[in-house]
Protein backbone atom coordinates (compact mmCIF):
# COMPACT_ATOMS: atom_id res chain seq x y z
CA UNK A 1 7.88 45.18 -21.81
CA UNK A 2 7.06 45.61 -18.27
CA UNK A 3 7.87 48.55 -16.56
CA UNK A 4 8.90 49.51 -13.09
CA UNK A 5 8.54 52.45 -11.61
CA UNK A 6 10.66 53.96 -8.39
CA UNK A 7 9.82 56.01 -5.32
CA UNK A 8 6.66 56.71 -3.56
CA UNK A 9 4.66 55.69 -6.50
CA UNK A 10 6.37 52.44 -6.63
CA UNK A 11 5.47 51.76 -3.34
CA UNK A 12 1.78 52.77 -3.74
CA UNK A 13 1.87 50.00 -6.65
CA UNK A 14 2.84 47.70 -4.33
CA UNK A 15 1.13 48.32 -1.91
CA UNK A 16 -2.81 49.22 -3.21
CA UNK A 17 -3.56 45.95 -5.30
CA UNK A 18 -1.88 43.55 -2.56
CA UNK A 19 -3.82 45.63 0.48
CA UNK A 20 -6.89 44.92 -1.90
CA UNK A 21 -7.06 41.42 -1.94
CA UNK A 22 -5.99 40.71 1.51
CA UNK A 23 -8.82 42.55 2.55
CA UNK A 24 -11.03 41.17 -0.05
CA UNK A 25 -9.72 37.49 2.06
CA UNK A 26 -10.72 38.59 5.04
CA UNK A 27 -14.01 39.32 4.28
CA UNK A 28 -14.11 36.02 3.22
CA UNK A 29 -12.74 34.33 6.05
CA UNK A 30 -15.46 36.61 8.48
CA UNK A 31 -18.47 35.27 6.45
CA UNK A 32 -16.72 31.87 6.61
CA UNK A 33 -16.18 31.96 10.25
CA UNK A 34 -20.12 33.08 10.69
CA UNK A 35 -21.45 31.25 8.19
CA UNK A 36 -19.68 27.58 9.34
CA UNK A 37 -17.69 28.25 12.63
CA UNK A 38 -18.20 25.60 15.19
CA UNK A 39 -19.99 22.93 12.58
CA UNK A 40 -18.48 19.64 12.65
CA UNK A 41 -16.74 18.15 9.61
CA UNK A 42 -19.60 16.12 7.85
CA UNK A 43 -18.70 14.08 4.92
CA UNK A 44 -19.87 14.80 1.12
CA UNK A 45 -21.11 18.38 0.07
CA UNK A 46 -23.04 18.89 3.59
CA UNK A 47 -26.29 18.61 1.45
CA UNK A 48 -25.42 21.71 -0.44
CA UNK A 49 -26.66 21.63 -4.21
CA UNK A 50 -24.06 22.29 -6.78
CA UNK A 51 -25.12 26.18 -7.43
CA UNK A 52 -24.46 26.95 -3.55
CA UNK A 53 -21.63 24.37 -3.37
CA UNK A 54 -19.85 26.22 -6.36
CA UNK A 55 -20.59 29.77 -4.95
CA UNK A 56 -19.16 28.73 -1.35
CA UNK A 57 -16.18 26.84 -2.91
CA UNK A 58 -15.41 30.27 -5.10
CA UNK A 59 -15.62 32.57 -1.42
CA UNK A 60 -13.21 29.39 0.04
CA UNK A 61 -10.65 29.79 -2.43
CA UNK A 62 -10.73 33.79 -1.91
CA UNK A 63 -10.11 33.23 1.46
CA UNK A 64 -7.34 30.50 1.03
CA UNK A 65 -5.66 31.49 -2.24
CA UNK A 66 -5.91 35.52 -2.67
CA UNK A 67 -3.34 36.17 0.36
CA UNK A 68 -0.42 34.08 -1.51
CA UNK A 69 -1.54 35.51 -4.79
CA UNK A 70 -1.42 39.54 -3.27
CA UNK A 71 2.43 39.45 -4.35
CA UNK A 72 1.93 38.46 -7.94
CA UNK A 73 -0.48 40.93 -8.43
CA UNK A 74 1.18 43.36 -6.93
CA UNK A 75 3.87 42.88 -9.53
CA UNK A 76 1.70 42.30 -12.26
CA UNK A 77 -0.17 45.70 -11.42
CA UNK A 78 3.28 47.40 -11.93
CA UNK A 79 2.84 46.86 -15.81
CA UNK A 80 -0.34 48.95 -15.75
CA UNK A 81 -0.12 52.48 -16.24
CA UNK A 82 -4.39 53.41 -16.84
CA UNK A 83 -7.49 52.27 -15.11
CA UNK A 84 -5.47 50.09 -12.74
CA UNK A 85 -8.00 49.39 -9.96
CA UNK A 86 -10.76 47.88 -12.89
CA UNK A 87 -8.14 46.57 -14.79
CA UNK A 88 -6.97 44.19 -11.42
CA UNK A 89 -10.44 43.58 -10.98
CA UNK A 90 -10.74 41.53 -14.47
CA UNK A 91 -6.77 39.57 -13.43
CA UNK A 92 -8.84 39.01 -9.92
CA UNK A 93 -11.94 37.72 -11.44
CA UNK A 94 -9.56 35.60 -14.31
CA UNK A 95 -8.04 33.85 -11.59
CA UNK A 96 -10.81 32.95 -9.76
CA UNK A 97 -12.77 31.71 -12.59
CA UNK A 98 -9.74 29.14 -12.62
CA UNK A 99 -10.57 28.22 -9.63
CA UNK A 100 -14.38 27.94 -9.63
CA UNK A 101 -14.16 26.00 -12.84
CA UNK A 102 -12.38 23.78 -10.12
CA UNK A 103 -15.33 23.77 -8.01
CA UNK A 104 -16.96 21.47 -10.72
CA UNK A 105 -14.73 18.30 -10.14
CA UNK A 106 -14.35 19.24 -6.45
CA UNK A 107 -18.31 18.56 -6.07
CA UNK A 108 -18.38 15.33 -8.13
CA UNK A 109 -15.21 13.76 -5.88
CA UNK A 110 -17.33 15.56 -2.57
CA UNK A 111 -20.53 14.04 -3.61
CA UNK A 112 -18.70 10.77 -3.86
CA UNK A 113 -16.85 10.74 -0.76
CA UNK A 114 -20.17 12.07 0.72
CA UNK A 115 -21.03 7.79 -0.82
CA UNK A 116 -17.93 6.27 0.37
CA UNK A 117 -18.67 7.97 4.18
CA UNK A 118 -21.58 5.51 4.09
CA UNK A 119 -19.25 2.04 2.98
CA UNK A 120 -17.99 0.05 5.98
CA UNK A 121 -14.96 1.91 7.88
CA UNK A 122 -12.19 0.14 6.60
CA UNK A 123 -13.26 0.57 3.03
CA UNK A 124 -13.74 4.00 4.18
CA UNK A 125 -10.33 4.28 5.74
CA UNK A 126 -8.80 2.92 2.49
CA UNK A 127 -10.44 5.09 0.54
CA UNK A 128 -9.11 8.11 2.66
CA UNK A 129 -5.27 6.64 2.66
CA UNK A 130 -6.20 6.89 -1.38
CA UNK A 131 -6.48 10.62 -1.01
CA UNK A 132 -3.71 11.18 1.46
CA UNK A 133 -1.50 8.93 -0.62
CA UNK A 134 -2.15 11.02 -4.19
CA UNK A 135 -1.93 14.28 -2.44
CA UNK A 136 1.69 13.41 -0.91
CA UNK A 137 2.92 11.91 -4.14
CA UNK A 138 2.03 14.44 -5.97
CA UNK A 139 3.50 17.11 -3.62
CA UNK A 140 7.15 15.03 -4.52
CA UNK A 141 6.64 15.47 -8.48
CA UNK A 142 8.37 17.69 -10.96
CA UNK A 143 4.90 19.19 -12.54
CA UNK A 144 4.49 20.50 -8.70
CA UNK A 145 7.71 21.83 -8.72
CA UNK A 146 7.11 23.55 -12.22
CA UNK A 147 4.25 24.89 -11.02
CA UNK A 148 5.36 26.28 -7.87
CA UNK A 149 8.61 27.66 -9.21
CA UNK A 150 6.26 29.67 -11.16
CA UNK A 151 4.21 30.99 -8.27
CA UNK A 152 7.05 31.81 -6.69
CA UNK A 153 9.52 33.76 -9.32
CA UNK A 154 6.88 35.23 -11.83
CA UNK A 155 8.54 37.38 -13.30
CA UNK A 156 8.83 35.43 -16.62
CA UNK A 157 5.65 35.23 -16.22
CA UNK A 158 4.56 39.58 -16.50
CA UNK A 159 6.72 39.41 -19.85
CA UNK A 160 4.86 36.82 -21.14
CA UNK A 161 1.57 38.76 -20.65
CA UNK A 162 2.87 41.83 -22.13
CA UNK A 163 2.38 40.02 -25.29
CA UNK A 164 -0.86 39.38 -24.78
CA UNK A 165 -3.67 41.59 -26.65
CA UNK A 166 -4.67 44.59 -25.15
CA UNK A 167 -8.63 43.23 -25.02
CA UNK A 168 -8.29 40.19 -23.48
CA UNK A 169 -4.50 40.61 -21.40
CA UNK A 170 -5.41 40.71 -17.96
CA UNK A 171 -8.18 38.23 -18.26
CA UNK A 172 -6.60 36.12 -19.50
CA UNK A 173 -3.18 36.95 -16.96
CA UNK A 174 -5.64 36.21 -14.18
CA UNK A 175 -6.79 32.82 -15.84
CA UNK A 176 -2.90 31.82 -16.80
CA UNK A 177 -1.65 32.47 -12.80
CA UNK A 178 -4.71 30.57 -11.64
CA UNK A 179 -4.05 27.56 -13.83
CA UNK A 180 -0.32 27.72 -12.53
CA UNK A 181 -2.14 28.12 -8.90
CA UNK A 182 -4.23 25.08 -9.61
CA UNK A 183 -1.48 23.30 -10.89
CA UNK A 184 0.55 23.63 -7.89
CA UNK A 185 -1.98 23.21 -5.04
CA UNK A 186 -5.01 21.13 -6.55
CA UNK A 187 -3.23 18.03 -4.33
CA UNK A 188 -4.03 20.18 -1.14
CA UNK A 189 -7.55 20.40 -1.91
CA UNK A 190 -7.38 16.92 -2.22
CA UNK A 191 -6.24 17.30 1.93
CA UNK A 192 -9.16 19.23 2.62
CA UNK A 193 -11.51 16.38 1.08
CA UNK A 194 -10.46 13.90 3.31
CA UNK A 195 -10.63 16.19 6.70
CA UNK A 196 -13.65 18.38 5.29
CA UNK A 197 -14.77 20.48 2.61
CA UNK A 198 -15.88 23.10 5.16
CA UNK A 199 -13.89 22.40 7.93
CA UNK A 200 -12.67 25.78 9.05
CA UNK A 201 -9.51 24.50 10.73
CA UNK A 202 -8.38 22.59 7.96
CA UNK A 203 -8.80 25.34 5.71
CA UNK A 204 -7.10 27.54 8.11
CA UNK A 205 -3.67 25.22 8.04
CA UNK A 206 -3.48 24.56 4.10
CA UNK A 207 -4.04 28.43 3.36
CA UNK A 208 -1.31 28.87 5.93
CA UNK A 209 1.03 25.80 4.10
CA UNK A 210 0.08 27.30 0.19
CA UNK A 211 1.14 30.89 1.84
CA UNK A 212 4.30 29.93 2.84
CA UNK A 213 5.14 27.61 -0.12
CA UNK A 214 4.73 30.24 -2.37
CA UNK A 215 6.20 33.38 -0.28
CA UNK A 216 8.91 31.97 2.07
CA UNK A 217 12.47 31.78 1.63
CA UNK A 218 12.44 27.76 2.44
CA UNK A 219 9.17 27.31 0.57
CA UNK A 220 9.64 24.54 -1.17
CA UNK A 221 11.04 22.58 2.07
CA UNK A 222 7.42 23.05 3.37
CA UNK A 223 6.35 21.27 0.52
CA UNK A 224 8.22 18.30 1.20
CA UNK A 225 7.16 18.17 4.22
CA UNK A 226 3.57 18.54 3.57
CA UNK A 227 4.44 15.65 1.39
CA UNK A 228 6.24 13.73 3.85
CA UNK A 229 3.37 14.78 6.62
CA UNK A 230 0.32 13.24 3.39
CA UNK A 231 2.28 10.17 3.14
CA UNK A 232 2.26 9.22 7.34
CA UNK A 233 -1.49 9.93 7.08
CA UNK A 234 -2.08 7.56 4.54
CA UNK A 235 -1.25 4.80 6.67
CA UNK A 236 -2.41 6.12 10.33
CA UNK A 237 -6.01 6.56 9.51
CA UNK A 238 -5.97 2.89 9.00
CA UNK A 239 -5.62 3.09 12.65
CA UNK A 240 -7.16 6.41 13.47
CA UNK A 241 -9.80 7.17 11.32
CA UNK A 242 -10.58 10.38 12.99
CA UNK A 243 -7.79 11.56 11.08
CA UNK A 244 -9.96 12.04 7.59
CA UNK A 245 -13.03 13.50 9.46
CA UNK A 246 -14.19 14.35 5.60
CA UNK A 247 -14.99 10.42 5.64
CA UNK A 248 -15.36 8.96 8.70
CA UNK A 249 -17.26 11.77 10.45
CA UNK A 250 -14.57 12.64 13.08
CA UNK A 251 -15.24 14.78 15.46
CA UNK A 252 -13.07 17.59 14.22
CA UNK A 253 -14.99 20.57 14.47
CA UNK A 254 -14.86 22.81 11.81
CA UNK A 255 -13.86 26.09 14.03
């Protein structure tokens, strides 16, 4: 069963593992900034093969997802009474193997938008409306809502893993959360396809909008009006095309 602790120590449990991975995010979000501050959003993969596309998708989504996860494992590190700190590590590096296993797809559908940049701009357009379109549908469905609900109470969730083996538990806690992660913001990615796979600023706003659908009180409000916000882009980049820099070429800078 999982079991909470009071006082100080309590706090300290809180506290560490959560304090951890933010900082662990901002590191990422420095080398980000550094690394791709002030490019411009160019379509595709930005000529990146899929080894460094993979390893700079990983460092993306430990910028953009670790803050909203801090919470969960927080909690989940209250279940852990020995070797805490390596023990996180392997949840961590669980949930992030979710989400480079991710990576794979998100390459192919780069690499192809990277093809559809190049068609004339009204196939182009249509092809980003596509992506706008999905993402704010999907936003509106109940697997979303599944998903997120889990993200956001997961307690159910820590007694589940205390049935997990010993060997394996926090491995494969880490990968469980992440595919519950993925599961609930996978149709945001698809949002930072269309306005840039490296785009700083976009990837600025969605960690921001994943953030607070996961932590605040009216969570779920901001995803309905993420939803709302996908579905109005799908039919002004008809118009404006800048809007899906990712295909047109915008001039959205990246930072």
């Amino acid at each position: 069963m999982v079991r909470m602790m009071s006082g100080p120590a309590t706090v300290r449990s809180r506290v560490a593992p959560a304090g951890l991975l933010l900082v662990v995010a901002a590191g990422a979000w420095v080398w980000m900034v550094s690394r791709w501050g002030g490019m411009p959003a160019i379509p595709g993969t930005m000529g990146l093969g899929l080894a460094t596309f993979l390893a700079a998708w990983t460092l993306m989504m430990v910028a953009m997802m670790l803050p909203a996860t801090a919470p969960v494992a927080a909690l989940y590190a209250r279940t852990i009474n020995v070797h805490r700190t390596s023990r996180m590590a392997v949840f961590t590096v669980g949930y992030l193997l979710v989400w480079a296993a991710a990576g794979l797809p998100a390459y192919a559908l780069a690499a192809g938008l990277g093809r559809a940049a190049r068609l004339p701009p009204a196939a182009a357009a249509a092809v980003a409306a596509a992506l706008f379109a999905v993402s704010g549908i999907y936003q509106l469905t109940p697997l979303k809502d599944r998903c997120l609900a889990r993200c956001r109470s997961p307690v159910g969730l820590m007694l589940r893993y205390a049935s997990y083996p010993r060997a394996s538990r926090d491995l494969r806690a880490g990968a469980h959360h992440g595919a519950y992660c993925l599961g609930c913001c996978w149709s945001l990615m698809l949002l930072l396809a269309a306005f840039g796979v490296m785009n700083l600023w976009a990837m600025l706003v969605l960690a921001a909008v994943i953030t607070a659908e996961k932590l605040a009180p009216l969570g779920r409000l901001v995803g309905r009006a993420v939803a709302i916000a996908s579905i109005v882009l799908a039919v002004a980049v008809f118009w404006v095309p800048a809007l899906a820099p990712g295909l047109t070429g915008g001039q959205m800078t990246g930072m």
